[in-house]
PDB file of N, CA and C in Angstrom:
ATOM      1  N   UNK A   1      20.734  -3.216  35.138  1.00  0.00           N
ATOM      2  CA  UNK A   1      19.471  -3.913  35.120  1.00  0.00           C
ATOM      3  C   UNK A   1      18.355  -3.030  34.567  1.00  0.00           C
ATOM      4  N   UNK A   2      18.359  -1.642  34.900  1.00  0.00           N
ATOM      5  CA  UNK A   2      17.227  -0.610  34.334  1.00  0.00           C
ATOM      6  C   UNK A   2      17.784  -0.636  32.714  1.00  0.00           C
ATOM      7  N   UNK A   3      18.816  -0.675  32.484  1.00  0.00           N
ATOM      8  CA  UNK A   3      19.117  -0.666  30.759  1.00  0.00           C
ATOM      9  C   UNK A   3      18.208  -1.483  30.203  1.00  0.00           C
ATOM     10  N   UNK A   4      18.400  -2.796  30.642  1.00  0.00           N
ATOM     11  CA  UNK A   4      17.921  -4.243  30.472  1.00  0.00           C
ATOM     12  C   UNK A   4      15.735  -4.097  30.235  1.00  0.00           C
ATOM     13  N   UNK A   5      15.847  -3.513  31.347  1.00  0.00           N
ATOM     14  CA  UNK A   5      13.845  -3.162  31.059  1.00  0.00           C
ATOM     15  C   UNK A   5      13.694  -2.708  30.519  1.00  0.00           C
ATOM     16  N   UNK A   6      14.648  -1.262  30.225  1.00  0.00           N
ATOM     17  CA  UNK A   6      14.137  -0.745  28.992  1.00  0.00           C
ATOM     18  C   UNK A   6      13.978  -0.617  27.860  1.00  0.00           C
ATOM     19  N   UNK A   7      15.535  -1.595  27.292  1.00  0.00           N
ATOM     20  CA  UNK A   7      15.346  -1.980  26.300  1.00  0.00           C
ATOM     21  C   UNK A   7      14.105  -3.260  25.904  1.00  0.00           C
ATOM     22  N   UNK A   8      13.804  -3.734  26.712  1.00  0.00           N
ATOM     23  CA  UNK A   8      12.851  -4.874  26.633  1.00  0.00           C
ATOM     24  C   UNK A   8      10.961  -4.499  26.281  1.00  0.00           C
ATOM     25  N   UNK A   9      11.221  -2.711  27.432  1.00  0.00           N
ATOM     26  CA  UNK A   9       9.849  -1.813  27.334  1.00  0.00           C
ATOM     27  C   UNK A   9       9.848  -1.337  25.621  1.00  0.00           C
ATOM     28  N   UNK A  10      10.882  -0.845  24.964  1.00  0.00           N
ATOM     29  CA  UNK A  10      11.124  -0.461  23.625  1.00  0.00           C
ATOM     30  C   UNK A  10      10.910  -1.295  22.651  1.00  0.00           C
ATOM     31  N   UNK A  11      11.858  -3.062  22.668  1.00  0.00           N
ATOM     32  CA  UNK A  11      11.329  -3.769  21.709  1.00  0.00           C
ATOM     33  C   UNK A  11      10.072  -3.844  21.742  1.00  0.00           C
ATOM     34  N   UNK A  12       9.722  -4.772  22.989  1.00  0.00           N
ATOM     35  CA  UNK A  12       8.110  -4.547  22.967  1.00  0.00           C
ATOM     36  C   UNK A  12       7.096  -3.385  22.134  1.00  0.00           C
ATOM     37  N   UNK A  13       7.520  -2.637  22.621  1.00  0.00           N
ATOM     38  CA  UNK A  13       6.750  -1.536  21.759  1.00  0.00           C
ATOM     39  C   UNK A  13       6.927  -1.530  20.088  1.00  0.00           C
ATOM     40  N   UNK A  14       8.411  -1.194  19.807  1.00  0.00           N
ATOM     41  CA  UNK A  14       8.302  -1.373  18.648  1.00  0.00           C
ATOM     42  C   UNK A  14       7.438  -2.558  17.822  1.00  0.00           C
ATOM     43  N   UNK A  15       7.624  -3.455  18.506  1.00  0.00           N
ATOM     44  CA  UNK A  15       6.961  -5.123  17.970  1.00  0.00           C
ATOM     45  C   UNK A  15       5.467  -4.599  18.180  1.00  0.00           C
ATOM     46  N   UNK A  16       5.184  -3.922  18.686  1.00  0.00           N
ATOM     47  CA  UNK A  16       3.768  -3.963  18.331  1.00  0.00           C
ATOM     48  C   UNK A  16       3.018  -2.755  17.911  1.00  0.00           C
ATOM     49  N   UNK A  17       4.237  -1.805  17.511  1.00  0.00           N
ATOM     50  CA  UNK A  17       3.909  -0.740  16.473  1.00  0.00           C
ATOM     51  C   UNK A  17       3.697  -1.250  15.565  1.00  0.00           C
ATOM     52  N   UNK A  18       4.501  -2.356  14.839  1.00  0.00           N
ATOM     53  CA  UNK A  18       5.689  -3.280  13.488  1.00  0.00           C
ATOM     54  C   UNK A  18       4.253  -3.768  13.311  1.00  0.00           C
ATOM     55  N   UNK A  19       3.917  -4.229  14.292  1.00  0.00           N
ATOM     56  CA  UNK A  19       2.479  -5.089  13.770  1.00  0.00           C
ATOM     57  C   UNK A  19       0.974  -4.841  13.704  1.00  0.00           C
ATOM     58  N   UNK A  20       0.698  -3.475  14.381  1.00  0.00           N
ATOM     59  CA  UNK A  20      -0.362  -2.815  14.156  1.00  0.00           C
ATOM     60  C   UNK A  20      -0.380  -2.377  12.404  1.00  0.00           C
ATOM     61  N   UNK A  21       0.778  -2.101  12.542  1.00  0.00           N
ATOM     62  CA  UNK A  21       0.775  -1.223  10.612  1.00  0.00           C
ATOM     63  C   UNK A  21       0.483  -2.527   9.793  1.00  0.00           C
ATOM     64  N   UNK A  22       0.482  -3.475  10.301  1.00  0.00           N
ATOM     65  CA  UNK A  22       0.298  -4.385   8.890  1.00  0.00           C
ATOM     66  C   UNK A  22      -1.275  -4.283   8.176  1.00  0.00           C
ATOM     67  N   UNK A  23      -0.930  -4.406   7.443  1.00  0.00           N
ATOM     68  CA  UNK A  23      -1.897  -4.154   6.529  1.00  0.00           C
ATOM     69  C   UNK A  23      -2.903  -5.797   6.620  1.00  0.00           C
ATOM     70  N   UNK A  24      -4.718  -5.481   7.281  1.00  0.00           N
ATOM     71  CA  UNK A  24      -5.366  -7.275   6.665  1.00  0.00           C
ATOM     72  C   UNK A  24      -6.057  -7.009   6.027  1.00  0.00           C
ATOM     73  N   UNK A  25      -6.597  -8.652   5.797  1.00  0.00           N
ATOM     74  CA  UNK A  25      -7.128  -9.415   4.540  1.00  0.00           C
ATOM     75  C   UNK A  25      -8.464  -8.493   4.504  1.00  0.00           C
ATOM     76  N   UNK A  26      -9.106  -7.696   3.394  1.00  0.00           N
ATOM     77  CA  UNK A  26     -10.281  -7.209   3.313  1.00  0.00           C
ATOM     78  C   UNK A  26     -10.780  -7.971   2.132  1.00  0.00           C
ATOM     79  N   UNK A  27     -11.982  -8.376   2.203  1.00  0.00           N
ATOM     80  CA  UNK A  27     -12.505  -8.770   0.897  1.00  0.00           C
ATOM     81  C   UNK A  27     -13.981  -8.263   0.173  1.00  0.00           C
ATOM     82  N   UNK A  28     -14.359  -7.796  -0.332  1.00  0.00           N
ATOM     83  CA  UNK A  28     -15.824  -7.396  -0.948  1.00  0.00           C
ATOM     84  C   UNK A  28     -16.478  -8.269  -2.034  1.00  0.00           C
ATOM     85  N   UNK A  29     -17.554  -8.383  -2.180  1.00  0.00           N
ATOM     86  CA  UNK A  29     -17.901  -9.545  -3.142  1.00  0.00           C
ATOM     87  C   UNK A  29     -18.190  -8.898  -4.503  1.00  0.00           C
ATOM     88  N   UNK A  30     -17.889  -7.957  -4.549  1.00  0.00           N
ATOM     89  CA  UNK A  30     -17.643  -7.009  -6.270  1.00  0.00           C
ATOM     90  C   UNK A  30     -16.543  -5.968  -6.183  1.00  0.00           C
ATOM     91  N   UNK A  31     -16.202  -6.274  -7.484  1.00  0.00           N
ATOM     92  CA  UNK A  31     -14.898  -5.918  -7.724  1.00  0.00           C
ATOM     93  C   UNK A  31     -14.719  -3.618  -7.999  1.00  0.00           C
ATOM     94  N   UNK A  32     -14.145  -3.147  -7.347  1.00  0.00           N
ATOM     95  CA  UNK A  32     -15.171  -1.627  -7.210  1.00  0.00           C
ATOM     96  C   UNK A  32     -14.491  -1.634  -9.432  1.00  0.00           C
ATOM     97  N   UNK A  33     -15.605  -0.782  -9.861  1.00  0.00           N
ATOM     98  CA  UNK A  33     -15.443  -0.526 -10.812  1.00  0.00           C
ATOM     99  C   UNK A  33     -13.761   0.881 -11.441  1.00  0.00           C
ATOM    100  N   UNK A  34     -13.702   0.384 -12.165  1.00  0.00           N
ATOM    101  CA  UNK A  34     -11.807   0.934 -12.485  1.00  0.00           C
ATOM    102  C   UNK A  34     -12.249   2.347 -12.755  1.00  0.00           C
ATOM    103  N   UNK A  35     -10.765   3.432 -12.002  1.00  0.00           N
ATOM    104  CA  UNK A  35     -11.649   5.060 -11.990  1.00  0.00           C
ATOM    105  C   UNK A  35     -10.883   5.233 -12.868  1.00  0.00           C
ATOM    106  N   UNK A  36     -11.085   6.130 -13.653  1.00  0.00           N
ATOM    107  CA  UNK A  36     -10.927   6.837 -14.390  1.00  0.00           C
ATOM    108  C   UNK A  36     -10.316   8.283 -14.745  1.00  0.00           C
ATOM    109  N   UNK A  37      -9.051   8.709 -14.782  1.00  0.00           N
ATOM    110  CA  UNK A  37      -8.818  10.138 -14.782  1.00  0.00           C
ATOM    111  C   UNK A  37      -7.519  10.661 -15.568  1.00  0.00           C
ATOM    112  N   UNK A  38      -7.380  11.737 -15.822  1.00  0.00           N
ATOM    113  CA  UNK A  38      -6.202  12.196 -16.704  1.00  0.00           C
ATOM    114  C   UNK A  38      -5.299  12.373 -15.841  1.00  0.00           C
ATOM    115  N   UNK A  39      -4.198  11.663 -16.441  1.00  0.00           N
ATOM    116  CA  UNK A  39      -2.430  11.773 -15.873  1.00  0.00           C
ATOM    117  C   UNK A  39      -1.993  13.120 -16.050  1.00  0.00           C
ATOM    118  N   UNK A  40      -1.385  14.025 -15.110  1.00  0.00           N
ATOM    119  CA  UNK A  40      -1.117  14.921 -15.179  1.00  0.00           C
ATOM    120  C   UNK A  40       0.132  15.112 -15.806  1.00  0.00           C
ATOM    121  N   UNK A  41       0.844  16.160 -16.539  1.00  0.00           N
ATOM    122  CA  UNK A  41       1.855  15.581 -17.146  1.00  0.00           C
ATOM    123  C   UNK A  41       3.059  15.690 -16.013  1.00  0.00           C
ATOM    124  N   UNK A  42       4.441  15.069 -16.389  1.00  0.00           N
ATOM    125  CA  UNK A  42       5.651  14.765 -15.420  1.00  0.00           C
ATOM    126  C   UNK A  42       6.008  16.054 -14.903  1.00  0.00           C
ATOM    127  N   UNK A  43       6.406  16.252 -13.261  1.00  0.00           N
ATOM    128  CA  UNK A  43       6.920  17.322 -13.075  1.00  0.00           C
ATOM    129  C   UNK A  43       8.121  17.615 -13.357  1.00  0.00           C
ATOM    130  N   UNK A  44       8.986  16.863 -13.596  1.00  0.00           N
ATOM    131  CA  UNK A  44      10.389  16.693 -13.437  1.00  0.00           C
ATOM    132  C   UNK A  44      10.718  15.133 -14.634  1.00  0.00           C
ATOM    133  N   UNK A  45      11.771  15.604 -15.069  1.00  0.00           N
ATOM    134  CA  UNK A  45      12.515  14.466 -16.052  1.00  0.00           C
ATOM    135  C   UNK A  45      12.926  13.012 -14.871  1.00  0.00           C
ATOM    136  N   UNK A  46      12.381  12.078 -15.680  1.00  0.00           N
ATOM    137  CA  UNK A  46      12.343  10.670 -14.933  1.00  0.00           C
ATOM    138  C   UNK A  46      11.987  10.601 -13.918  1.00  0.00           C
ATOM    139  N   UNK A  47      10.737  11.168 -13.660  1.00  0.00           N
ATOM    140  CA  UNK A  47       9.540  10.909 -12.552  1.00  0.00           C
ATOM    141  C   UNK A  47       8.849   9.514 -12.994  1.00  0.00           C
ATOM    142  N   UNK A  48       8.572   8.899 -12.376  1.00  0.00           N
ATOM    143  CA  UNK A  48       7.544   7.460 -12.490  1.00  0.00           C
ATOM    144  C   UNK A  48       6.231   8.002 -11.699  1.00  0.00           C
ATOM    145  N   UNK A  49       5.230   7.424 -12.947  1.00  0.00           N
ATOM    146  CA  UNK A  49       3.525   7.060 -12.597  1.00  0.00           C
ATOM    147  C   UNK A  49       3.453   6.234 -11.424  1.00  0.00           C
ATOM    148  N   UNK A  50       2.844   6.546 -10.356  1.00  0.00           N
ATOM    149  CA  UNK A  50       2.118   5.240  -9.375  1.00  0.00           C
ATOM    150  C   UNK A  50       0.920   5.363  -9.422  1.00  0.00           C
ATOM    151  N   UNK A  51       0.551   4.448 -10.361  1.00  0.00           N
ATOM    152  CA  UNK A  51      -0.923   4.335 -10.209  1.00  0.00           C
ATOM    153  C   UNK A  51      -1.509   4.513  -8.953  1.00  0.00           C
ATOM    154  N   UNK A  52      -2.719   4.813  -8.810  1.00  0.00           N
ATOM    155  CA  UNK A  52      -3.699   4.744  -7.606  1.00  0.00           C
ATOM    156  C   UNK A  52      -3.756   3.712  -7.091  1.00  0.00           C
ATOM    157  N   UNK A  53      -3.807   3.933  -5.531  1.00  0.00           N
ATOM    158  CA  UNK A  53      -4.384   2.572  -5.055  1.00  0.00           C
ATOM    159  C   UNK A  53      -5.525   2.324  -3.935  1.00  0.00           C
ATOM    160  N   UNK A  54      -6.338   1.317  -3.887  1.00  0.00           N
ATOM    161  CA  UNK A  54      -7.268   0.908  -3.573  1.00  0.00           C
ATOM    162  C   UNK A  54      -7.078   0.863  -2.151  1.00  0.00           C
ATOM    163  N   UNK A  55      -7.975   1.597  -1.035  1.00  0.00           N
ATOM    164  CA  UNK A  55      -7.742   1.392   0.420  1.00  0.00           C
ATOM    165  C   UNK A  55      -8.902   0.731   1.016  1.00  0.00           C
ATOM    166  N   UNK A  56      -8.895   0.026   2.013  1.00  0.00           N
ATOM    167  CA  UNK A  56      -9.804  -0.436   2.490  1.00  0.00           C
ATOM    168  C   UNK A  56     -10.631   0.353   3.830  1.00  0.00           C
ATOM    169  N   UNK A  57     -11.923   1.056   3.460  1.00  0.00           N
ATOM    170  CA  UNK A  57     -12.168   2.119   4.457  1.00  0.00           C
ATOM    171  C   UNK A  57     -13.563   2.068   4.871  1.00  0.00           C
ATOM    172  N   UNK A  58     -14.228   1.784   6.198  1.00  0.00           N
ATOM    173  CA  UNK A  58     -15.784   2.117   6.538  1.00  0.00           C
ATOM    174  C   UNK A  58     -16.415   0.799   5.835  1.00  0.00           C
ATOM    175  N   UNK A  59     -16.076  -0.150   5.316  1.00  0.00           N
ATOM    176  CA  UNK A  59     -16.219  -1.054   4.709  1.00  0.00           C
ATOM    177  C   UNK A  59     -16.108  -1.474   3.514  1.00  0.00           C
ATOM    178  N   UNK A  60     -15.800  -0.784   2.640  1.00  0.00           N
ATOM    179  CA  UNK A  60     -15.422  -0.683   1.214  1.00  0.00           C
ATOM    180  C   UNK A  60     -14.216   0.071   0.693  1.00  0.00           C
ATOM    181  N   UNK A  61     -13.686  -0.367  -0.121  1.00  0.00           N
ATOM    182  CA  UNK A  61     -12.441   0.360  -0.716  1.00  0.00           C
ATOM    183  C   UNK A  61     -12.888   1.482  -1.351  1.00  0.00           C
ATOM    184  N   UNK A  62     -11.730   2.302  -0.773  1.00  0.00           N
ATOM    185  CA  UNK A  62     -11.800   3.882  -1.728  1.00  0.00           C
ATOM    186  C   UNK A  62     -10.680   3.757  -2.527  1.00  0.00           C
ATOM    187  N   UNK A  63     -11.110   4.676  -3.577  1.00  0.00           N
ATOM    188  CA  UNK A  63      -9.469   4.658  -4.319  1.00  0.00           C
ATOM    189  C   UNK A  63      -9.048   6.091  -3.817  1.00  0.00           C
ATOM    190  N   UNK A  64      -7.513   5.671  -4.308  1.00  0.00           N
ATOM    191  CA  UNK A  64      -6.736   7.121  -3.939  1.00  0.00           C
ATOM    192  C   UNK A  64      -5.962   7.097  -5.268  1.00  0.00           C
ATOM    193  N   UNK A  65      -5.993   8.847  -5.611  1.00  0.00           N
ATOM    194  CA  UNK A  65      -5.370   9.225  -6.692  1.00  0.00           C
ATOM    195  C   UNK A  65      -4.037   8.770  -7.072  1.00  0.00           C
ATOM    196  N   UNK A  66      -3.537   8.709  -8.306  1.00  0.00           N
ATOM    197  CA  UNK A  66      -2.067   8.477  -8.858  1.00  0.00           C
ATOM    198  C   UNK A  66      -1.349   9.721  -8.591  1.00  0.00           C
ATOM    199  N   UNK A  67       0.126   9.193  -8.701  1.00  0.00           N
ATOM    200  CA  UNK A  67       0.617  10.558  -8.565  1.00  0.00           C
ATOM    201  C   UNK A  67       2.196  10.377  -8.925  1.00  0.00           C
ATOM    202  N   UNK A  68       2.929  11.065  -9.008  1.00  0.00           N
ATOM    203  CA  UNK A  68       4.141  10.865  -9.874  1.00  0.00           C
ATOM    204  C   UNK A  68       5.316  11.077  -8.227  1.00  0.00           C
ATOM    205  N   UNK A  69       6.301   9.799  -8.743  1.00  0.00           N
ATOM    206  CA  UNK A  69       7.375   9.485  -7.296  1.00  0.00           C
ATOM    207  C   UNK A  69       8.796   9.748  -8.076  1.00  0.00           C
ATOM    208  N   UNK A  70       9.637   9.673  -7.289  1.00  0.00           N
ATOM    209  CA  UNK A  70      11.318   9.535  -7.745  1.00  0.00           C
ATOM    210  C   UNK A  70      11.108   8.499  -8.220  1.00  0.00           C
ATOM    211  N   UNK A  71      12.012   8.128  -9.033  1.00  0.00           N
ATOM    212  CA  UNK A  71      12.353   6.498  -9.441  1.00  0.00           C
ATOM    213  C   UNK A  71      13.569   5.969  -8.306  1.00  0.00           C
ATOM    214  N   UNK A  72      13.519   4.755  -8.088  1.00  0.00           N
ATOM    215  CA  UNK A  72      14.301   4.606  -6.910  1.00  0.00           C
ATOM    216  C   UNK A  72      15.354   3.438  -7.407  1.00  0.00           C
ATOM    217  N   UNK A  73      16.313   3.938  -7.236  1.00  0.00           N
ATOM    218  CA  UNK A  73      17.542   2.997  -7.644  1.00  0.00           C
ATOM    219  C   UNK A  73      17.727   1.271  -7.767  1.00  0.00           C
ATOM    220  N   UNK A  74      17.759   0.763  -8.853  1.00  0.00           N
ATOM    221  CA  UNK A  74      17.515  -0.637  -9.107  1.00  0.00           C
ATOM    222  C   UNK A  74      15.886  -0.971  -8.607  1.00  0.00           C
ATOM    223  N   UNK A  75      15.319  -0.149  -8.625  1.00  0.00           N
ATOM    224  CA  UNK A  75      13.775  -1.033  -8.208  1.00  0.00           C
ATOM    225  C   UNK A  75      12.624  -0.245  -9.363  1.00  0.00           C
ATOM    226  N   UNK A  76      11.845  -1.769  -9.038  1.00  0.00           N
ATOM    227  CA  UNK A  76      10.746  -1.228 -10.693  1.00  0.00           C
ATOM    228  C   UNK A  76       9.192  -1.421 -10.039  1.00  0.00           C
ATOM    229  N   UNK A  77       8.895  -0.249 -10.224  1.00  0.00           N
ATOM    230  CA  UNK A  77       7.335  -0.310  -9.373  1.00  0.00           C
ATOM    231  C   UNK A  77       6.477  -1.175 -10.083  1.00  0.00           C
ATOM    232  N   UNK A  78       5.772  -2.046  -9.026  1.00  0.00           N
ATOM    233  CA  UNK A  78       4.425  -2.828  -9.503  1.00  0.00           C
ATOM    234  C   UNK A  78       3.099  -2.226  -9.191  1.00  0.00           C
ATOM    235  N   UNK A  79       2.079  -2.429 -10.139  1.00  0.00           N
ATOM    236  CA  UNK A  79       1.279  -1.541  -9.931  1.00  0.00           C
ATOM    237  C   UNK A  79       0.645  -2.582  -8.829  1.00  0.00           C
ATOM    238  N   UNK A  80      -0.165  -2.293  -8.322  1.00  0.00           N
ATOM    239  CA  UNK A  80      -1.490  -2.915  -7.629  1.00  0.00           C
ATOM    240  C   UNK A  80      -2.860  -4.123  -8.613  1.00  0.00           C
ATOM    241  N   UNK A  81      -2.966  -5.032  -7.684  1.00  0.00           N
ATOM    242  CA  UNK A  81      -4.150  -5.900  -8.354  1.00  0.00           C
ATOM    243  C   UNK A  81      -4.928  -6.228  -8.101  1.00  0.00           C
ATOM    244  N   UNK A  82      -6.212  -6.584  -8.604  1.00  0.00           N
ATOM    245  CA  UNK A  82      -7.417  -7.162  -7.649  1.00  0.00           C
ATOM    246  C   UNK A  82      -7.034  -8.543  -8.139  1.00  0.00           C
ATOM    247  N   UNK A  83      -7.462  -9.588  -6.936  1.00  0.00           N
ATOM    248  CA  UNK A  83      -7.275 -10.914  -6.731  1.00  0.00           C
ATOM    249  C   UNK A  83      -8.708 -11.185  -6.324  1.00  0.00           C
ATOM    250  N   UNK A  84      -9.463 -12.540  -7.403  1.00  0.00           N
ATOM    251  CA  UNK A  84     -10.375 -13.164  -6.986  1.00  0.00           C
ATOM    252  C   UNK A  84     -10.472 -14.381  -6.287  1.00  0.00           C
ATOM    253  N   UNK A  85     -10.909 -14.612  -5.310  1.00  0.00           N
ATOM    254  CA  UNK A  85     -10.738 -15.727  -4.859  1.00  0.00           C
ATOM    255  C   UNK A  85     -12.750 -16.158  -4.330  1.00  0.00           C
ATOM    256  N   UNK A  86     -12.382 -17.330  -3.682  1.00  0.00           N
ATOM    257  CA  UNK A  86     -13.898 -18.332  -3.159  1.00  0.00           C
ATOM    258  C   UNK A  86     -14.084 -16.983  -1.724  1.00  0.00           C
ATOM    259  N   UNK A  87     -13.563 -15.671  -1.339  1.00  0.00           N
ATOM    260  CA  UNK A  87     -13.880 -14.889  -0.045  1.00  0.00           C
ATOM    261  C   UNK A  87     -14.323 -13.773  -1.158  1.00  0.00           C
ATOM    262  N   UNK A  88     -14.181 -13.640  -2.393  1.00  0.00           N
ATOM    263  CA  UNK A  88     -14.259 -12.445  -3.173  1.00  0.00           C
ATOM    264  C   UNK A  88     -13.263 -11.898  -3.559  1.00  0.00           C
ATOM    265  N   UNK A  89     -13.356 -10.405  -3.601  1.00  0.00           N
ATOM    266  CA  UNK A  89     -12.316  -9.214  -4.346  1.00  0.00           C
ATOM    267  C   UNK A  89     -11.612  -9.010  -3.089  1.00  0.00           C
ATOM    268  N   UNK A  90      -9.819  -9.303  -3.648  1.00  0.00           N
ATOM    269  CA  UNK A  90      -8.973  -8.596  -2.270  1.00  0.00           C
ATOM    270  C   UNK A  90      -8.070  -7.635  -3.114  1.00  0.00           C
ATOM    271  N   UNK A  91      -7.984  -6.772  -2.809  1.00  0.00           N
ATOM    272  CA  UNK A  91      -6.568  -6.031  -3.375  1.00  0.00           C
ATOM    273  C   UNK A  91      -5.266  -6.144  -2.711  1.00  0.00           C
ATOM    274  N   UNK A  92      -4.384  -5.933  -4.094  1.00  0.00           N
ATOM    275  CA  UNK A  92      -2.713  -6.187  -3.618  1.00  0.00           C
ATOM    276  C   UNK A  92      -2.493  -4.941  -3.764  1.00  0.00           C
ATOM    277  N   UNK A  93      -1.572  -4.019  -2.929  1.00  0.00           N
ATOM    278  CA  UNK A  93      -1.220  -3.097  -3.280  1.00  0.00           C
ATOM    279  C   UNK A  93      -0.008  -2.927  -4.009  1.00  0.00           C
ATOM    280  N   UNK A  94       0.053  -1.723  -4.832  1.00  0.00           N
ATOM    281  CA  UNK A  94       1.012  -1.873  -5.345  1.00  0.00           C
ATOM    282  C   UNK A  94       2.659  -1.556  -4.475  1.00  0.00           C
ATOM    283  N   UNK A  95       3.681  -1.920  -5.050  1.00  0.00           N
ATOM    284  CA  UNK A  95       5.048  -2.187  -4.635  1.00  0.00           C
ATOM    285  C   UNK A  95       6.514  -2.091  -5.311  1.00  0.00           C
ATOM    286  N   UNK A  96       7.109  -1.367  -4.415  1.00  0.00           N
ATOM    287  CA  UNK A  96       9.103  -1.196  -5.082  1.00  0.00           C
ATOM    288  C   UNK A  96       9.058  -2.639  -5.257  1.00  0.00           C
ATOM    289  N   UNK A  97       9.611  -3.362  -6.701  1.00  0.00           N
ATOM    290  CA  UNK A  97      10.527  -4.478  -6.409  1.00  0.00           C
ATOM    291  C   UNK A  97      11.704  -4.780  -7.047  1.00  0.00           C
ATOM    292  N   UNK A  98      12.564  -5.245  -6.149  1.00  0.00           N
ATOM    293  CA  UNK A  98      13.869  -5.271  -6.655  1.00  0.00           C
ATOM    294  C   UNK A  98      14.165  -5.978  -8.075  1.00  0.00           C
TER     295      UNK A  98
END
């Protein structure tokens, strides 16, 4: 029966680790202007670019620098987008997709 609570004390928890990390809806009513900077060159043969991406912080998005990842087996990185909608500017971040 103590197995039983505790596994129940654990999902619980996990389930609401799982769901604190999610990422919400931020929106700003201007779009932050696109930064600007030199790509450093590759450290390593078949490194992939990840563009920067846009965080939502203190009330406005910061950007965060690009930076070069493994390439990851059968998956093709998407960069990140701003989406306009009738709430304003939301960003998508970018993503592995299969």
């Amino acid at each position: 029966m103590k197995t039983l609570s505790k596994l129940g004390v654990l999902a619980a928890l996990g389930g609401a680790l799982a769901l604190s990390s999610c990422a919400g809806e931020y929106y700003v009513s201007d779009q932050p202007a696109d930064v600007v900077y030199e790509r450093p060159a590759p450290p390593y043969a078949g490194a992939v670019w990840i563009e920067g991406d846009w965080v939502y912080s203190g009330g406005h998005y910061v950007h965060s620098r690009g930076h070069w990842a493994r390439a990851r087996s059968g998956r093709t990185y998407v960069a990140g987008t701003w989406e306009h909608t009738n709430r304003g500017y939301r960003w998508h971040r970018g993503h592995w997709h299969r």
